[in-house]
N, C-alpha and C. Protein backbone atom coordinates (compact mmCIF):
# COMPACT_ATOMS: atom_id res chain seq x y z
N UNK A 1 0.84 -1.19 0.00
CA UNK A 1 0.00 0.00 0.00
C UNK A 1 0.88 1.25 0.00
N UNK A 2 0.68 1.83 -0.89
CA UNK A 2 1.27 3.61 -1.39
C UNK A 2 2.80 3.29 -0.86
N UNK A 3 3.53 2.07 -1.31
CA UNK A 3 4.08 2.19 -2.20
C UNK A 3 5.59 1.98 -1.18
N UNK A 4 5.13 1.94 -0.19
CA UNK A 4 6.05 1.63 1.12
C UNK A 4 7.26 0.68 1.16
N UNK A 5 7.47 -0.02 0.28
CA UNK A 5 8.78 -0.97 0.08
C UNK A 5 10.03 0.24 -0.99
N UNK A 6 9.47 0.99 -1.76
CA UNK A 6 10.46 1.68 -2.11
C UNK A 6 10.66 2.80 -1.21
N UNK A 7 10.94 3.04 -0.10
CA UNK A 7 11.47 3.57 0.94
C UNK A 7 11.91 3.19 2.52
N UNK A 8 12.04 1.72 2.26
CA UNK A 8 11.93 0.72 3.38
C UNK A 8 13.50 1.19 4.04
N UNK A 9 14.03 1.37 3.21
CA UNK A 9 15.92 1.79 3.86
C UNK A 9 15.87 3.44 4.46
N UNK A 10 15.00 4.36 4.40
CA UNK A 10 14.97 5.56 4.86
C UNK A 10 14.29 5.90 6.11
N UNK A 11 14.83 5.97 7.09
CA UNK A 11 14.69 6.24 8.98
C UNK A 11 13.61 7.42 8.83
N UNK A 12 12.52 6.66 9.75
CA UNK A 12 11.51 7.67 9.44
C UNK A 12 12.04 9.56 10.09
N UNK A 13 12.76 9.30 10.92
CA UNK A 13 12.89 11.02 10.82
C UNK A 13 13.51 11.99 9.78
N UNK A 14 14.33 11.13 8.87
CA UNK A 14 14.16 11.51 7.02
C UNK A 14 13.43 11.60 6.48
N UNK A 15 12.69 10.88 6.48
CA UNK A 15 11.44 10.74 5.59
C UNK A 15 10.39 11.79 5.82
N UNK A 16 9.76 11.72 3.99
CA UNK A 16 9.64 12.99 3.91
C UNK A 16 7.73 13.29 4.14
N UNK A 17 7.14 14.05 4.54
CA UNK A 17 5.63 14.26 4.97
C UNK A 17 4.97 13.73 4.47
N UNK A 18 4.86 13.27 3.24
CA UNK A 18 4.21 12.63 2.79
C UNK A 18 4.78 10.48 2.78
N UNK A 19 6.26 10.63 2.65
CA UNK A 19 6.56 9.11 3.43
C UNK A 19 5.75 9.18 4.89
N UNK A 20 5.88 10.00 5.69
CA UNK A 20 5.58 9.77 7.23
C UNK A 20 3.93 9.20 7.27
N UNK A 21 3.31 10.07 6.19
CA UNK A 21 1.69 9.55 5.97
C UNK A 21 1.54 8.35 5.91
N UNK A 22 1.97 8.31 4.57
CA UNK A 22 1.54 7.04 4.26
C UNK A 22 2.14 5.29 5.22
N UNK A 23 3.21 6.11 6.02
CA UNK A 23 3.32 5.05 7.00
C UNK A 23 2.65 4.78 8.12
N UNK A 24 2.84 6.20 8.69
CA UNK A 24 1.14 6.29 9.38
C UNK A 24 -0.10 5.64 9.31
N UNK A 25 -0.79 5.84 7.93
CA UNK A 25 -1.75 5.24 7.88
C UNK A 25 -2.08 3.53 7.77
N UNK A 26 -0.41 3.20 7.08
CA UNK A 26 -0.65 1.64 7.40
C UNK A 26 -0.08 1.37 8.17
N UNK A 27 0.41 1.88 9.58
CA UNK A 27 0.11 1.24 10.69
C UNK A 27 -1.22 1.26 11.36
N UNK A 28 -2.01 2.56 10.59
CA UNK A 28 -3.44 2.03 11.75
C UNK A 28 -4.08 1.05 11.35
N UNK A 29 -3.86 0.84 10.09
CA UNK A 29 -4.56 -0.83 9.32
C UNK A 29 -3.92 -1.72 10.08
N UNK A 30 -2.54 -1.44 10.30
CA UNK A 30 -1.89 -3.01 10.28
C UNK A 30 -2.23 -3.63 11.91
N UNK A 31 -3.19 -2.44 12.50
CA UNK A 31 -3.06 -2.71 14.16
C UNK A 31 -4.97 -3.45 13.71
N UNK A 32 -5.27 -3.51 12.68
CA UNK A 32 -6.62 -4.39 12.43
C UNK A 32 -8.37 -3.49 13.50
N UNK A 33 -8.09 -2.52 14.32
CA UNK A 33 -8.91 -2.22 15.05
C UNK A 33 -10.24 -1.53 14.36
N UNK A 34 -11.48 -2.19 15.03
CA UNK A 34 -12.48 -2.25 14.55
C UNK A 34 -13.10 -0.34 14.06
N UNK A 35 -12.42 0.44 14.33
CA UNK A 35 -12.36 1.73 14.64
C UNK A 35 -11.26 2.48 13.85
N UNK A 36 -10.99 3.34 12.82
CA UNK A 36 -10.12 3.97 12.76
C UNK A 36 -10.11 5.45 12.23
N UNK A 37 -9.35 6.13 12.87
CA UNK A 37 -9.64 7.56 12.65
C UNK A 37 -8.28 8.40 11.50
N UNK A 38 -8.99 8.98 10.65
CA UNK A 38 -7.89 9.21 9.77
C UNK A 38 -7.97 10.40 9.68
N UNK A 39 -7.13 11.60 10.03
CA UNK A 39 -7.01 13.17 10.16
C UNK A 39 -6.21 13.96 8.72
N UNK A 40 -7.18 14.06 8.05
CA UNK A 40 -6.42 14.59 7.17
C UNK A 40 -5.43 13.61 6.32
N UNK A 41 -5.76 12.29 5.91
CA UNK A 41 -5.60 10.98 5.19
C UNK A 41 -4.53 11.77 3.84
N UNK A 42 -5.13 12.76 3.47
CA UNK A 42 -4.79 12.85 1.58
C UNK A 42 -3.74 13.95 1.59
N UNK A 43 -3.95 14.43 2.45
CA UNK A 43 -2.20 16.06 3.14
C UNK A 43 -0.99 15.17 2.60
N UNK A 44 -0.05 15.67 1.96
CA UNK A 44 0.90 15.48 1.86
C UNK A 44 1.36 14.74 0.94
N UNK A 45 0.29 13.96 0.39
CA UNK A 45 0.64 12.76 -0.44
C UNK A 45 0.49 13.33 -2.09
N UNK A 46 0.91 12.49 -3.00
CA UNK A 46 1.33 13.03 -4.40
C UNK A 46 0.01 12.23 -4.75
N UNK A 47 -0.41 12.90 -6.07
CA UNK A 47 -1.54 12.80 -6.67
C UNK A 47 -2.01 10.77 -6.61
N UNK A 48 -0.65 10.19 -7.15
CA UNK A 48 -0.96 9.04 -7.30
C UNK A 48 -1.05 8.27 -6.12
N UNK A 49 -0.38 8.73 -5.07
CA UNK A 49 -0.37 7.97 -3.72
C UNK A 49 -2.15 8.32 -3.63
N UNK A 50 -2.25 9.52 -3.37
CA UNK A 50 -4.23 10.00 -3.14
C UNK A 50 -4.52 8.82 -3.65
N UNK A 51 -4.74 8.56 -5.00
CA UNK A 51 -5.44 7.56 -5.81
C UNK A 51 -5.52 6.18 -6.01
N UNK A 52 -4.21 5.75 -4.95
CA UNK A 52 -3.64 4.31 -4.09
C UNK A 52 -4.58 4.68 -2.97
N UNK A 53 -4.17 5.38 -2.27
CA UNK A 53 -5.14 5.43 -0.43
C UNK A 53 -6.40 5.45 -0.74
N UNK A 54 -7.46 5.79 -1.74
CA UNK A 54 -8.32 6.44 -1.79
C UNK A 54 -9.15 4.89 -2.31
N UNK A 55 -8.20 3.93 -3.15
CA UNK A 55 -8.46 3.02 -3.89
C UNK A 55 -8.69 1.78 -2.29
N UNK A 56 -7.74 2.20 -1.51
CA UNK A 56 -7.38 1.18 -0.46
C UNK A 56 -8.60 1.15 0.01
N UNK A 57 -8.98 2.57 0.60
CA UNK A 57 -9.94 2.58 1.41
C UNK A 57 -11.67 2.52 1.39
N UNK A 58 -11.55 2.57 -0.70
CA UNK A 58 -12.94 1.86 -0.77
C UNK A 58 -12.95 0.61 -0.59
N UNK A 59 -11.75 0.18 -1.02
CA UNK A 59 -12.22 -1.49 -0.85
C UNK A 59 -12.19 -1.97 0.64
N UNK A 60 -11.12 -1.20 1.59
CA UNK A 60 -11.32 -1.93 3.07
C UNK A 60 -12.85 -1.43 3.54
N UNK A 61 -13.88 -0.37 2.82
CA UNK A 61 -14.94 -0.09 3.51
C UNK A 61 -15.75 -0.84 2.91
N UNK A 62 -15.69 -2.03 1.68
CA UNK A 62 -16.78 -2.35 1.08
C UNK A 62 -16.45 -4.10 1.74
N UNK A 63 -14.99 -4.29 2.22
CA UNK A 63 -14.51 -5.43 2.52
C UNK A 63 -14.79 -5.72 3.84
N UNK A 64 -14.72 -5.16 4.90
CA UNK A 64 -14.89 -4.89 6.06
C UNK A 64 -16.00 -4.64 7.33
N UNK A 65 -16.17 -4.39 8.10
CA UNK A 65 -17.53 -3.89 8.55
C UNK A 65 -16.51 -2.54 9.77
N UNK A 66 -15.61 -2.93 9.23
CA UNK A 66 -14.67 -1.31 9.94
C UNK A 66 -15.13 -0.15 9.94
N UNK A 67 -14.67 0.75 10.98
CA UNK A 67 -16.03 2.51 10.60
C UNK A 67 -14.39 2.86 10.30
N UNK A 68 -14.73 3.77 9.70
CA UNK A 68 -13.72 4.60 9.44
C UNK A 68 -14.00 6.25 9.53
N UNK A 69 -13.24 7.01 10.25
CA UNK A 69 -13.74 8.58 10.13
C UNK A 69 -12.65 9.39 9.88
N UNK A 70 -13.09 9.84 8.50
CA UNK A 70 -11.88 10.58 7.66
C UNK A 70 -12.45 12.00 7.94
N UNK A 71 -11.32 12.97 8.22
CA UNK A 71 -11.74 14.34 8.71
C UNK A 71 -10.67 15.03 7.39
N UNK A 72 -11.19 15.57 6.68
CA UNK A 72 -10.68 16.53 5.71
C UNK A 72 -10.82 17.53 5.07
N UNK A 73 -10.27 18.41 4.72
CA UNK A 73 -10.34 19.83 4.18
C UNK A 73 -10.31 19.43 2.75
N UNK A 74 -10.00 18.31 2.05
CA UNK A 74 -9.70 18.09 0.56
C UNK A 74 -10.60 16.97 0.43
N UNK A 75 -11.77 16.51 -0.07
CA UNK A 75 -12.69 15.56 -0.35
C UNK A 75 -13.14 15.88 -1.87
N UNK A 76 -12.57 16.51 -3.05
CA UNK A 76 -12.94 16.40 -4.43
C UNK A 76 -12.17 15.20 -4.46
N UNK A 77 -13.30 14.39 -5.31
CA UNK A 77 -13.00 13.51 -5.93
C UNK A 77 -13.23 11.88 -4.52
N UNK A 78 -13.53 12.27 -3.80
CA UNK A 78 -13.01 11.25 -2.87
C UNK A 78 -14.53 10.93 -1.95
N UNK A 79 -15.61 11.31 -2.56
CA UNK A 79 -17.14 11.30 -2.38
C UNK A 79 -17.59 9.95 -2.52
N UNK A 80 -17.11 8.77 -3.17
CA UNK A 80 -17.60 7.19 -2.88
C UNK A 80 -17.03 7.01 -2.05
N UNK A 81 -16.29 7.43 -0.79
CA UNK A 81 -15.70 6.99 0.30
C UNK A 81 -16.67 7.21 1.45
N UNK A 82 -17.68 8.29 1.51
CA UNK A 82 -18.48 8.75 2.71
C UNK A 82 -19.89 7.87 2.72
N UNK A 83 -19.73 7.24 3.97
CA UNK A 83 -21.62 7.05 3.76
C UNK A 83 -22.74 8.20 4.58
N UNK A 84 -22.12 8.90 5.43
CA UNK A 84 -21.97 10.30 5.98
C UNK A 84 -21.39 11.25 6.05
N UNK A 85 -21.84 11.95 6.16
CA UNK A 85 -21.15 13.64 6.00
C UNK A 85 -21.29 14.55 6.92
N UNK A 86 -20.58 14.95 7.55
CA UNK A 86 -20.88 16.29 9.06
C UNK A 86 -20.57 17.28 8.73
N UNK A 87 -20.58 18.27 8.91
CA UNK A 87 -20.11 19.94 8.42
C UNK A 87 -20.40 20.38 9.68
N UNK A 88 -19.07 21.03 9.90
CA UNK A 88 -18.65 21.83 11.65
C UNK A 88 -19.18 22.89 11.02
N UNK A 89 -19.22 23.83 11.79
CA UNK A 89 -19.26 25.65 11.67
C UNK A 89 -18.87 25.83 12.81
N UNK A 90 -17.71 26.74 12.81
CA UNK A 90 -17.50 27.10 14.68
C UNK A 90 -17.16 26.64 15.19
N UNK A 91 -16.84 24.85 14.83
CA UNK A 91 -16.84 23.89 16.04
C UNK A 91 -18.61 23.26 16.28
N UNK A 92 -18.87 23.65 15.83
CA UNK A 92 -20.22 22.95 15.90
C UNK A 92 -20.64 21.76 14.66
N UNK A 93 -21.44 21.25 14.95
CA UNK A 93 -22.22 20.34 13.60
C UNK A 93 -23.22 21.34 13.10
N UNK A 94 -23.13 21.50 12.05
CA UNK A 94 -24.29 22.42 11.24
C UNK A 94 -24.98 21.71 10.86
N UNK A 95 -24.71 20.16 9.78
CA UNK A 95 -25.44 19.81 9.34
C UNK A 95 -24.92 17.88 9.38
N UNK A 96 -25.75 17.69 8.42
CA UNK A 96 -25.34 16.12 8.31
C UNK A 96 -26.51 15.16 7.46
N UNK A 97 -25.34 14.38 6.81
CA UNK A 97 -26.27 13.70 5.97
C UNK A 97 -26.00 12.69 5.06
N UNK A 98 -26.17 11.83 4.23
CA UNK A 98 -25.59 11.31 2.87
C UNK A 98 -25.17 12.34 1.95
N UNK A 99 -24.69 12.10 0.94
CA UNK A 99 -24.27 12.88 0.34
C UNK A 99 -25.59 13.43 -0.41
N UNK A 100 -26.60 12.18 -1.23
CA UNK A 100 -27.44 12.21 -1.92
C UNK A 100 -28.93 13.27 -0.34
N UNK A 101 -29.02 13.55 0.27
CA UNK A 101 -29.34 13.77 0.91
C UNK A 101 -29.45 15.27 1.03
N UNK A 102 -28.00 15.56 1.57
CA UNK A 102 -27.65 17.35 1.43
C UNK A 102 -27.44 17.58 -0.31
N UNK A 103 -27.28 17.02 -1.20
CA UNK A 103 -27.39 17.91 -1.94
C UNK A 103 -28.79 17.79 -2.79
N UNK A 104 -29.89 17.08 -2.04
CA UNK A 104 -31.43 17.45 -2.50
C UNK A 104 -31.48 18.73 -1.84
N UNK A 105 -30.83 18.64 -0.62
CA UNK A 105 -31.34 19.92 0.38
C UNK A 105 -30.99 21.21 0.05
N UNK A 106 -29.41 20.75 -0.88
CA UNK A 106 -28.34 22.38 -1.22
C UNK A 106 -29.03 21.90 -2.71
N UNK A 107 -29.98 22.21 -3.38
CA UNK A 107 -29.76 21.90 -4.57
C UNK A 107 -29.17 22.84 -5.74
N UNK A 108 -29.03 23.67 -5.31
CA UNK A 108 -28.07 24.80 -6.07
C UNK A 108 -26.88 25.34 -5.36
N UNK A 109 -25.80 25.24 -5.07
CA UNK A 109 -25.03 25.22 -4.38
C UNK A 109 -23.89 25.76 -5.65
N UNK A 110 -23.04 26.79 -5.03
CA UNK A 110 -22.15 27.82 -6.10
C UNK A 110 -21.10 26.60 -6.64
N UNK A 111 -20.52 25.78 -6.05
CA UNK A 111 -19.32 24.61 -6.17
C UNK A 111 -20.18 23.86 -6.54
N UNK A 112 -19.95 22.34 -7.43
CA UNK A 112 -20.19 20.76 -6.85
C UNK A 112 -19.94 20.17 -5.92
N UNK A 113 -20.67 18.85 -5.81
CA UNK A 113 -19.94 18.28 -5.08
C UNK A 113 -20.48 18.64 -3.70
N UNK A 114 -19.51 18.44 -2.47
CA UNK A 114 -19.61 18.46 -0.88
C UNK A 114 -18.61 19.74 -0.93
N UNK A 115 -18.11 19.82 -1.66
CA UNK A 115 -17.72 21.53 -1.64
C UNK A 115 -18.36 22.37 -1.69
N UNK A 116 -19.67 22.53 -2.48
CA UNK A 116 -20.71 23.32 -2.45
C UNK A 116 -21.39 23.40 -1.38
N UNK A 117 -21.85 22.22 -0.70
CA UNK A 117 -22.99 21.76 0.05
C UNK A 117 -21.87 22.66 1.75
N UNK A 118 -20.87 22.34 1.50
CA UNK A 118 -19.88 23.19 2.22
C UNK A 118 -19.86 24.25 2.81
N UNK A 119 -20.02 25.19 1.28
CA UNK A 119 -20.18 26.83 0.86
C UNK A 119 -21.46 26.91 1.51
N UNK A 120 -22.16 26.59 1.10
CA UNK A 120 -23.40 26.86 1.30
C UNK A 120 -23.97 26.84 3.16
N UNK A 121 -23.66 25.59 3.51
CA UNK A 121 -23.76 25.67 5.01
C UNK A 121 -23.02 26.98 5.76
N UNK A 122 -21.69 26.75 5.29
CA UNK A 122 -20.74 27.34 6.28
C UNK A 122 -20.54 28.84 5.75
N UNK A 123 -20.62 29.21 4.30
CA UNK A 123 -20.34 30.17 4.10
C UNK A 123 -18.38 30.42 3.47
N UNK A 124 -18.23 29.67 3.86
CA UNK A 124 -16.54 28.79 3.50
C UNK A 124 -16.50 28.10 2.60
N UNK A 125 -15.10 28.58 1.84
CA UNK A 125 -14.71 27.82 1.08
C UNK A 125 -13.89 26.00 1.77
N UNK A 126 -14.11 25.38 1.46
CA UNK A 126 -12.76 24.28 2.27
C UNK A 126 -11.51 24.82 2.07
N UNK A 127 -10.68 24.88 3.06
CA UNK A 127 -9.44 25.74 3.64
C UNK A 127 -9.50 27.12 3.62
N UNK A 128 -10.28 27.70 3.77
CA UNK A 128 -10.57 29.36 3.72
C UNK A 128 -11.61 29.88 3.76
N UNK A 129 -11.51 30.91 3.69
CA UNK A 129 -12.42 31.80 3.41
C UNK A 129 -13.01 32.67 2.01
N UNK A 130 -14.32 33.12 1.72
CA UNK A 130 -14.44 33.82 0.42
C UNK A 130 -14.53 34.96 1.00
N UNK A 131 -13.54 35.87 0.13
CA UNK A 131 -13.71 37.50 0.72
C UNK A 131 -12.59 38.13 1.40
């Protein structure tokens, strides 16, 4: 998984933010727990690693009966991974839903996607602000 044998000789305090990820994340697999929390999963990693992790983790959610809770600022493209969706504001939950769900609710929404449905709740762009 993403690719971890061609960097097997490099001491992780070399290794570079995006090596540290992706080792990271397969140690929380490799510890098998029925639970796993992934903070920001897709930070750091190069387009094709995204598209390895992203590949991993539909199949451990369709393979599995594992929860998984991915918290991210970057979710284009990565929308067959959620079977729920939360949107903070503030620190709060604003909203929540399937995907197919909030965007009956946002049905015009300025972005696609859970980026829109985003905008629209929060008033935010994902990682910023408009304005």
């Amino acid at each position: 998984m993403l690719e971890l044998a061609t960097y097997n000789h490099v001491l992780v305090k070399n290794a570079s933010g995006g090596q540290r990820k992706a080792l990271s994340i397969y140690l929380a697999f490799l510890l098998n727990k029925p639970i796993i929390l992934l903070d920001e999963p897709f930070a750091d990693l190069d387009l094709m690693k995204k598209k390895q992790l992203a590949s991993f983790l539909k199949k451990d959610i369709e393979q599995t009966q594992r929860i998984i809770v991915i918290i991210s600022h970057e979710v284009a493209g990565f929308e067959s991974l959620f079977n729920e969706i939360y949107i903070l504001k503030e620190g709060q939950l604003a909203d929540c839903g399937t995907l197919e769900a909030l965007e009956e609710k946002y049905s015009n929404p300025v972005f696609k996607g859970i980026e829109g449905i985003y905008f629209e709740v929060t008033g935010k762009v994902l990682g910023g602000q408009v304005g």
